[in-house]
C-alpha atoms as a PDB file:
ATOM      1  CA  UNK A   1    -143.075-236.970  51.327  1.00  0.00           C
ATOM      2  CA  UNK A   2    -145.284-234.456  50.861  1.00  0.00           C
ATOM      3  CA  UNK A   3    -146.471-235.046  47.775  1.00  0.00           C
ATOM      4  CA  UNK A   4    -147.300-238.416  49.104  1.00  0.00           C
ATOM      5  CA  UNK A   5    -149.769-237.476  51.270  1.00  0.00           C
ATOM      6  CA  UNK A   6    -151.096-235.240  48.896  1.00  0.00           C
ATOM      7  CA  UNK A   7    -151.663-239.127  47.042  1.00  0.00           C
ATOM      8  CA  UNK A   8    -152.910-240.285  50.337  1.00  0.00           C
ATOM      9  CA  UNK A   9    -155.091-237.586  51.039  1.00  0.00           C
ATOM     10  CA  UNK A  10    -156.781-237.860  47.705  1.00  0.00           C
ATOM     11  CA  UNK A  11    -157.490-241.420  48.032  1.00  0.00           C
ATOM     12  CA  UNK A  12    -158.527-241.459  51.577  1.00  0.00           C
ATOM     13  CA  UNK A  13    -161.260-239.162  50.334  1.00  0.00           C
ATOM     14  CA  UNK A  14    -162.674-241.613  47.900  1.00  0.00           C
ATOM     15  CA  UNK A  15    -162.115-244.377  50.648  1.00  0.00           C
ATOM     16  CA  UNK A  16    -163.955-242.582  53.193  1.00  0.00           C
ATOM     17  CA  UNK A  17    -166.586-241.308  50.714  1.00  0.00           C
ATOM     18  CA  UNK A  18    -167.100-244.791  48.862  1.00  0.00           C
ATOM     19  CA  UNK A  19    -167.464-245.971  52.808  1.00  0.00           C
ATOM     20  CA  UNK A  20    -169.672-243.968  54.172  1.00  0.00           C
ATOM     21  CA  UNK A  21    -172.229-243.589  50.799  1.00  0.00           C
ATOM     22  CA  UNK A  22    -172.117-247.669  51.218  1.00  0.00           C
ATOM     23  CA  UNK A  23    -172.952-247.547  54.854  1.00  0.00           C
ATOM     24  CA  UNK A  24    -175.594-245.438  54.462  1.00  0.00           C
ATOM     25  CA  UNK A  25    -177.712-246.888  51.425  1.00  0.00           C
ATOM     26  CA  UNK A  26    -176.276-251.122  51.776  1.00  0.00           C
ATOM     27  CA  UNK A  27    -175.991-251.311  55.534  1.00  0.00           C
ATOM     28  CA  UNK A  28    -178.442-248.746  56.528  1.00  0.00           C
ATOM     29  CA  UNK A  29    -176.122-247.302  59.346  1.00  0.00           C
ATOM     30  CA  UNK A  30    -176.854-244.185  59.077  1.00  0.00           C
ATOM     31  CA  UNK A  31    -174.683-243.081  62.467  1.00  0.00           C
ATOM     32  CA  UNK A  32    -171.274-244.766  61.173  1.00  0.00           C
ATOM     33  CA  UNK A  33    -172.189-243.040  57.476  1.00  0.00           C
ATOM     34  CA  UNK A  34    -172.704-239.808  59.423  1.00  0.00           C
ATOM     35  CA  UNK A  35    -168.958-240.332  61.146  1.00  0.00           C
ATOM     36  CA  UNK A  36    -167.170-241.571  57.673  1.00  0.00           C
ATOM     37  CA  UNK A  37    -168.530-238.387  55.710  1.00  0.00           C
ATOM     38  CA  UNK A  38    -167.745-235.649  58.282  1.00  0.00           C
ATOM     39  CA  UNK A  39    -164.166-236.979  58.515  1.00  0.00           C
ATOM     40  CA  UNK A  40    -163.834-236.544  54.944  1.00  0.00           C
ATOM     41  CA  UNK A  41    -162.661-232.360  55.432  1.00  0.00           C
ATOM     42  CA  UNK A  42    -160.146-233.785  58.138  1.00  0.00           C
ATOM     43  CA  UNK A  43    -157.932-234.785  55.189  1.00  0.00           C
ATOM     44  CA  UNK A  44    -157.580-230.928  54.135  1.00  0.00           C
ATOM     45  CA  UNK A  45    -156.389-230.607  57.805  1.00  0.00           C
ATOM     46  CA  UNK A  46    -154.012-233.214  57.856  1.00  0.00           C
ATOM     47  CA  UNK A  47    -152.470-231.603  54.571  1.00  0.00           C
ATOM     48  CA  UNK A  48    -152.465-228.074  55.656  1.00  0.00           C
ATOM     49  CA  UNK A  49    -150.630-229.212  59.176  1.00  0.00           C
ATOM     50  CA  UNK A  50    -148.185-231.584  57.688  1.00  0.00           C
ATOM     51  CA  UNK A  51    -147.692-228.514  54.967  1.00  0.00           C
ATOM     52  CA  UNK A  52    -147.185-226.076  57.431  1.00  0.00           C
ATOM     53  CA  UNK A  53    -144.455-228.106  59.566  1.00  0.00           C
ATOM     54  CA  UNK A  54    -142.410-228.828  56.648  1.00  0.00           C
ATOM     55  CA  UNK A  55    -142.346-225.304  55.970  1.00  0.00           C
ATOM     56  CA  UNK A  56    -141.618-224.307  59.742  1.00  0.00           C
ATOM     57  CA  UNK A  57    -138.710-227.319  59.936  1.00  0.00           C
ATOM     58  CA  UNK A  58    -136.503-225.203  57.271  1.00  0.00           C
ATOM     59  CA  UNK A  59    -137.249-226.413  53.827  1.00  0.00           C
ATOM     60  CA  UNK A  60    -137.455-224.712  50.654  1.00  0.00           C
ATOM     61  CA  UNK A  61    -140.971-224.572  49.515  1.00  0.00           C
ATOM     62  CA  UNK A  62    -141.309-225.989  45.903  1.00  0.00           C
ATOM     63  CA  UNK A  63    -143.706-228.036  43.564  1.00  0.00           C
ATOM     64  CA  UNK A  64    -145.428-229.708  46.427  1.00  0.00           C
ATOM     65  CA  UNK A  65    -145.680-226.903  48.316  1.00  0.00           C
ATOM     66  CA  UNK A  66    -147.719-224.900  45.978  1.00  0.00           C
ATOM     67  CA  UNK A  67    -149.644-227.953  44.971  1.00  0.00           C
ATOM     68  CA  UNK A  68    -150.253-228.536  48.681  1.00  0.00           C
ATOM     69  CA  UNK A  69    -152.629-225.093  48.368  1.00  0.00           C
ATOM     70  CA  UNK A  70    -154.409-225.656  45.494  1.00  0.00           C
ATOM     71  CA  UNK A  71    -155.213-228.878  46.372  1.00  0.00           C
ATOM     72  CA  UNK A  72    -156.778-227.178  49.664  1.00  0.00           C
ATOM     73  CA  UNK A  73    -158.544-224.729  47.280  1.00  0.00           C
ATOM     74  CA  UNK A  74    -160.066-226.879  44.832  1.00  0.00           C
ATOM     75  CA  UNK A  75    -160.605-229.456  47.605  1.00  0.00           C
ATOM     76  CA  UNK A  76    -162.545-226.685  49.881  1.00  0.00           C
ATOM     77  CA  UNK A  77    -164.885-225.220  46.724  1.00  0.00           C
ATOM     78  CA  UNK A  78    -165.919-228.243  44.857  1.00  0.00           C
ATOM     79  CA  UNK A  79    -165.735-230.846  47.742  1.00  0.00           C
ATOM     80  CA  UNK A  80    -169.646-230.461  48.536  1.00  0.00           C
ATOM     81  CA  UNK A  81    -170.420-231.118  44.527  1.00  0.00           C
ATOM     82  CA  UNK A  82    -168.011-233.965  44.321  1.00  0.00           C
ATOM     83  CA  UNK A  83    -170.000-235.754  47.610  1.00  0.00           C
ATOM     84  CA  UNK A  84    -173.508-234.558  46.249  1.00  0.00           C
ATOM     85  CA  UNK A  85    -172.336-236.344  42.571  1.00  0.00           C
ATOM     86  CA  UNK A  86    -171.603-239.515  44.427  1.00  0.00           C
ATOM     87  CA  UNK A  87    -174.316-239.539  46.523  1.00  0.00           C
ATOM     88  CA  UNK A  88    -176.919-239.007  43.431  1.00  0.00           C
ATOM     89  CA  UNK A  89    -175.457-241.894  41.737  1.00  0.00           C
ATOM     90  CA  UNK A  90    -175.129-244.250  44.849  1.00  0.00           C
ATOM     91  CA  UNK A  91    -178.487-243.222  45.991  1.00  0.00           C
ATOM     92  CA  UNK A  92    -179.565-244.132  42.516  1.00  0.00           C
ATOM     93  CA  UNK A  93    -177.588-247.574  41.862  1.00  0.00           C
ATOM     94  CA  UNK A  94    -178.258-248.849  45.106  1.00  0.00           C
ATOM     95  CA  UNK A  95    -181.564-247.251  47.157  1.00  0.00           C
ATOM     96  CA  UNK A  96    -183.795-246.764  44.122  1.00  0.00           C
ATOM     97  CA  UNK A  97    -183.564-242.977  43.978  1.00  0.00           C
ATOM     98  CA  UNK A  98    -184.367-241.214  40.808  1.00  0.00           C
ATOM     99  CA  UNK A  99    -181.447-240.923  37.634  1.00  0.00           C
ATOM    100  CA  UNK A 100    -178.950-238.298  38.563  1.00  0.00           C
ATOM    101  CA  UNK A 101    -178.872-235.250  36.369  1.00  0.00           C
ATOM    102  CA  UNK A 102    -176.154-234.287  34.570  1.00  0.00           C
ATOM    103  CA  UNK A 103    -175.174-230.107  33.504  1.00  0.00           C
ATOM    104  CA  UNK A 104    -178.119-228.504  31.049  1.00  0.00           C
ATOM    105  CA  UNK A 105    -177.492-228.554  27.491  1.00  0.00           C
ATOM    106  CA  UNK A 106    -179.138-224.905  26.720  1.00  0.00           C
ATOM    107  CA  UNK A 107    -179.830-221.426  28.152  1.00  0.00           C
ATOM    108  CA  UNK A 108    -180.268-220.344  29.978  1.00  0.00           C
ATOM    109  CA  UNK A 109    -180.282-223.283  32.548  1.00  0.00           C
ATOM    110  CA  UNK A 110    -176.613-223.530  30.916  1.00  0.00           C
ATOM    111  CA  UNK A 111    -175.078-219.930  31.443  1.00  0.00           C
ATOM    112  CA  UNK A 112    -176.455-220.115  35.142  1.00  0.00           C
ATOM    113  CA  UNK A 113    -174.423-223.526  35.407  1.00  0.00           C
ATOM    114  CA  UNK A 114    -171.324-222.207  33.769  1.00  0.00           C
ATOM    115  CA  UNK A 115    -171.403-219.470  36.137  1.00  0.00           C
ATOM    116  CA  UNK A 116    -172.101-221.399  39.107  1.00  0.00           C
ATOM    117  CA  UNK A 117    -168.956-223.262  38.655  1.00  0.00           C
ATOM    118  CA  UNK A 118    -166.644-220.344  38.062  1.00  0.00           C
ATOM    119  CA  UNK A 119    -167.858-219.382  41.304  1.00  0.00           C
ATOM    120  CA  UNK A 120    -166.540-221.687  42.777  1.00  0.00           C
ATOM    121  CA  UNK A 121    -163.548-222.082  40.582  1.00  0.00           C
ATOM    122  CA  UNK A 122    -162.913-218.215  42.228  1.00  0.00           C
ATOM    123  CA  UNK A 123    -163.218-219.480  45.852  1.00  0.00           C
ATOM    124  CA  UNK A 124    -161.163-222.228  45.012  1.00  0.00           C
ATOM    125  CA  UNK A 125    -158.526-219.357  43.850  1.00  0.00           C
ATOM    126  CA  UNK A 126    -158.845-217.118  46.789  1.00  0.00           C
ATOM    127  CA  UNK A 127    -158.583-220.235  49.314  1.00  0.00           C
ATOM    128  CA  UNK A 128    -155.822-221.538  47.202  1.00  0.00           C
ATOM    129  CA  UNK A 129    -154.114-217.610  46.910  1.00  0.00           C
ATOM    130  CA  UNK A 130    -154.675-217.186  50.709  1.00  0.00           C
ATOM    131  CA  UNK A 131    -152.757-220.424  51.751  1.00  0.00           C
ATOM    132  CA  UNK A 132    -149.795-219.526  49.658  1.00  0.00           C
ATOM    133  CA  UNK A 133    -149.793-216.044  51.195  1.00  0.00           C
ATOM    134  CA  UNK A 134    -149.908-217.093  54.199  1.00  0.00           C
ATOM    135  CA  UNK A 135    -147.212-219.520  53.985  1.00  0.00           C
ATOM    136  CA  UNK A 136    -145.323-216.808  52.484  1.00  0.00           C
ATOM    137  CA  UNK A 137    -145.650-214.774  55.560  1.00  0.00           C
ATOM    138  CA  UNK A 138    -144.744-217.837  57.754  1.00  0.00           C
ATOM    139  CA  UNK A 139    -141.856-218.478  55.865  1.00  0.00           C
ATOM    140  CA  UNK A 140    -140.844-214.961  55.894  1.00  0.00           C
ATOM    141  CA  UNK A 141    -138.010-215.669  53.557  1.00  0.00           C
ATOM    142  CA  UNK A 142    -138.216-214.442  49.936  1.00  0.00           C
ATOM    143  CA  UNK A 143    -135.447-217.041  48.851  1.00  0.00           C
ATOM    144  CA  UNK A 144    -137.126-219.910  49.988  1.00  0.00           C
ATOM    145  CA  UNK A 145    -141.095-219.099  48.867  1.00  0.00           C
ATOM    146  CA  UNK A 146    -139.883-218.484  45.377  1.00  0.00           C
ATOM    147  CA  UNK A 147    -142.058-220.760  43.643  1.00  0.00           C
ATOM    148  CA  UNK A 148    -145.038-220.202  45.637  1.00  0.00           C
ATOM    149  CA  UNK A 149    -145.445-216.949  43.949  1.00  0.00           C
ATOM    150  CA  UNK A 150    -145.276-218.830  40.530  1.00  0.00           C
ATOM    151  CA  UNK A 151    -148.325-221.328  41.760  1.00  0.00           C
ATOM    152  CA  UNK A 152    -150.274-218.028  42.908  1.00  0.00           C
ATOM    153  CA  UNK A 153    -149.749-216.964  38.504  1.00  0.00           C
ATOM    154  CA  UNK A 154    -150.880-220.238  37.665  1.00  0.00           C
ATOM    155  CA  UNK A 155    -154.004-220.313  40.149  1.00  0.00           C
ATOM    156  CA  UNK A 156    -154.826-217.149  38.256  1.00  0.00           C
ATOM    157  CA  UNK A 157    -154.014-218.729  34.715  1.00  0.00           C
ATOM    158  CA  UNK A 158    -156.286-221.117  35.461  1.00  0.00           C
ATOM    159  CA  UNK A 159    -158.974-218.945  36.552  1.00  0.00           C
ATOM    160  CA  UNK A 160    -158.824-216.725  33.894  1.00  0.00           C
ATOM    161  CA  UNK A 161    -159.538-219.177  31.094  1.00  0.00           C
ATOM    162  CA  UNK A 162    -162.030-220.675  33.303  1.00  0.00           C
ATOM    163  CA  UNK A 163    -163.860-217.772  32.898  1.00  0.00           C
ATOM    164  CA  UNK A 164    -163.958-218.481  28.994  1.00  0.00           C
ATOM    165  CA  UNK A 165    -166.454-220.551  29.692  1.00  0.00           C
ATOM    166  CA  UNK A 166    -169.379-218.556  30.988  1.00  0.00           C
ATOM    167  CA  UNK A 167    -168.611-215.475  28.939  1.00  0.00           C
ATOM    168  CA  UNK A 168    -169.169-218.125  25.858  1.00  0.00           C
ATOM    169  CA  UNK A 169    -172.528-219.306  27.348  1.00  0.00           C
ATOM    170  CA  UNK A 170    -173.200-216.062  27.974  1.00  0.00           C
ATOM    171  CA  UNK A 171    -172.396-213.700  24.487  1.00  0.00           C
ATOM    172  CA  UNK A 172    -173.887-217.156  22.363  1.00  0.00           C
ATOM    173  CA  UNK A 173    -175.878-219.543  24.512  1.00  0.00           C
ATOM    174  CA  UNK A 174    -176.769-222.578  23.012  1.00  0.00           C
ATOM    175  CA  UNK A 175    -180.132-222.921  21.598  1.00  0.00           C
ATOM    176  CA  UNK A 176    -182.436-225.912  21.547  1.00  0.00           C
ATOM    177  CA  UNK A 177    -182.782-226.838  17.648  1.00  0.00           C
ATOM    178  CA  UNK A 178    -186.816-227.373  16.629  1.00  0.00           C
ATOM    179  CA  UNK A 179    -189.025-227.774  19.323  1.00  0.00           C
ATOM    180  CA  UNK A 180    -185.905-229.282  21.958  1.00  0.00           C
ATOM    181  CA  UNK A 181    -186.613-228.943  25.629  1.00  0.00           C
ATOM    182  CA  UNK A 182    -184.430-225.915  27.082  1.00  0.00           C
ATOM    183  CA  UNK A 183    -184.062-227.274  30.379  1.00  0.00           C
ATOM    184  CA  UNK A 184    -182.701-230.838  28.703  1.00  0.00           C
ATOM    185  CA  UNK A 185    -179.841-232.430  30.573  1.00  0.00           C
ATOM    186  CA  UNK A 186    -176.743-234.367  29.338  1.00  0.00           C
ATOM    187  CA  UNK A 187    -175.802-237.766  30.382  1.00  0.00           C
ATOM    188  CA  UNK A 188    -172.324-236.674  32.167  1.00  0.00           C
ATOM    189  CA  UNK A 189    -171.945-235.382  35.862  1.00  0.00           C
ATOM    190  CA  UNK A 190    -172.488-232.069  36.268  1.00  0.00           C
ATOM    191  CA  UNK A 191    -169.528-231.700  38.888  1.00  0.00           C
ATOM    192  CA  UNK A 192    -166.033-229.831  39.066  1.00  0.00           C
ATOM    193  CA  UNK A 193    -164.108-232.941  38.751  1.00  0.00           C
ATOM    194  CA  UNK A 194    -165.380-233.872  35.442  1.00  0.00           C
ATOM    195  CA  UNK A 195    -165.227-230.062  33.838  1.00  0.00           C
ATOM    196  CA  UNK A 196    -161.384-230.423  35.139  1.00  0.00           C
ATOM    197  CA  UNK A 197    -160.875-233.787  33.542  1.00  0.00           C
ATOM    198  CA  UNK A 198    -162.332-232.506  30.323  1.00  0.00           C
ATOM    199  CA  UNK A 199    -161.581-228.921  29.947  1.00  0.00           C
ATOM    200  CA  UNK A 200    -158.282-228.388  32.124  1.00  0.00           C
ATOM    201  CA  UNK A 201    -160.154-226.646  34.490  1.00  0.00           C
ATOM    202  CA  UNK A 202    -158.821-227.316  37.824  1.00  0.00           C
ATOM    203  CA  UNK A 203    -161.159-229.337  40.188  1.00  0.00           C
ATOM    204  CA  UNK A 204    -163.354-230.022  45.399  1.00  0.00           C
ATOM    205  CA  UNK A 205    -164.557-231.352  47.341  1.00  0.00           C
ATOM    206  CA  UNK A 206    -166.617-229.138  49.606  1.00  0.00           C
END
């Protein structure tokens, strides 16, 4: 069940999002758009309460469980760059506003990007930590938050060759060849969803 609503909570936020970017620039309702986009964090709340009472009605945490919080964190970090990504793109497709930008090619535009997004990789790992911890502490039982321990190593995993990134921008930036432009950009998103699709990096929404 629970990883169900995970599913559901997921998809709600590219209903809702979809919604209220298409209420804003097709219908010009800019009140309802207002509505449909702050409901959007609600979701996270819906997750962490129907997390929390399957915890507090006796069962065993597991897969879902842990998922549950990094889903939170990732959700909580990169949720604003996920909405600003759509919102470029709709803004663009449908209301004439200017082509979207996708991440810089070279430093040091680059490095500061790379950076950027670790930073919020590392919020996404202390929100993500915090929630199992503090389930932990609910739960109060060491037999039955087993695995949430194991999700707080992989959070870390994760983080920790997320970091490969930057350093590598960082210790050999890339270079413009000839007379390039330095501050060039590529033609993909420069969001946390796409980094996660492409690199493994986990990915939120705000």
């Amino acid at each position: 069940m629970l990883l169900a609503i995970i599913a559901a909570c997921e998809i709600g936020f590219w209903v809702l999002l979809a919604a209220g970017l298409a209420t804003r620039y097709l219908l010009r309702w800019n009140r309802v758009s207002a509505v449909l986009l702050v409901s959007v964090p609600l979701l996270d709340v819906v997750l962490l309460t129907a997390t929390v009472i399957d915890l507090r009605g006796g069962a065993t945490a597991g897969f879902a469980h842990g998922l549950s919080a990094a889903y939170l964190g990732y959700s909580v970090a990169f949720g604003h760059s996920w909405v600003r990504w759509a919102d470029e793109r709709f803004a663009h497709r449908f209301a004439g506003g200017p082509p979207p930008k996708g991440k810089p090619r070279y430093a040091p535009e680059r490095t500061r990007y790379e950076w950027r997004e670790f930073g919020k990789a590392a919020i996404a790992w202390a929100i993500g930590c915090g929630v199992l911890l503090g389930m932990i502490a609910m739960v109060g039982d060491a037999d039955r938050t087993e695995a949430l321990l194991g999700w707080a190593l992989r959070l870390t995993t994760i983080l920790a060759i997320w970091s490969l990134w930057p350093i590598t921008h960082t210790l050999w930036p890339a270079r413009p060849k000839g007379h390039g432009d330095p501050t060039d950009h590529g033609d993909g998103g420069g969001d946390g969803r796409d980094a996660a699709a492409t690199s493994g990096r986990g990915g939120s929404r705000w």
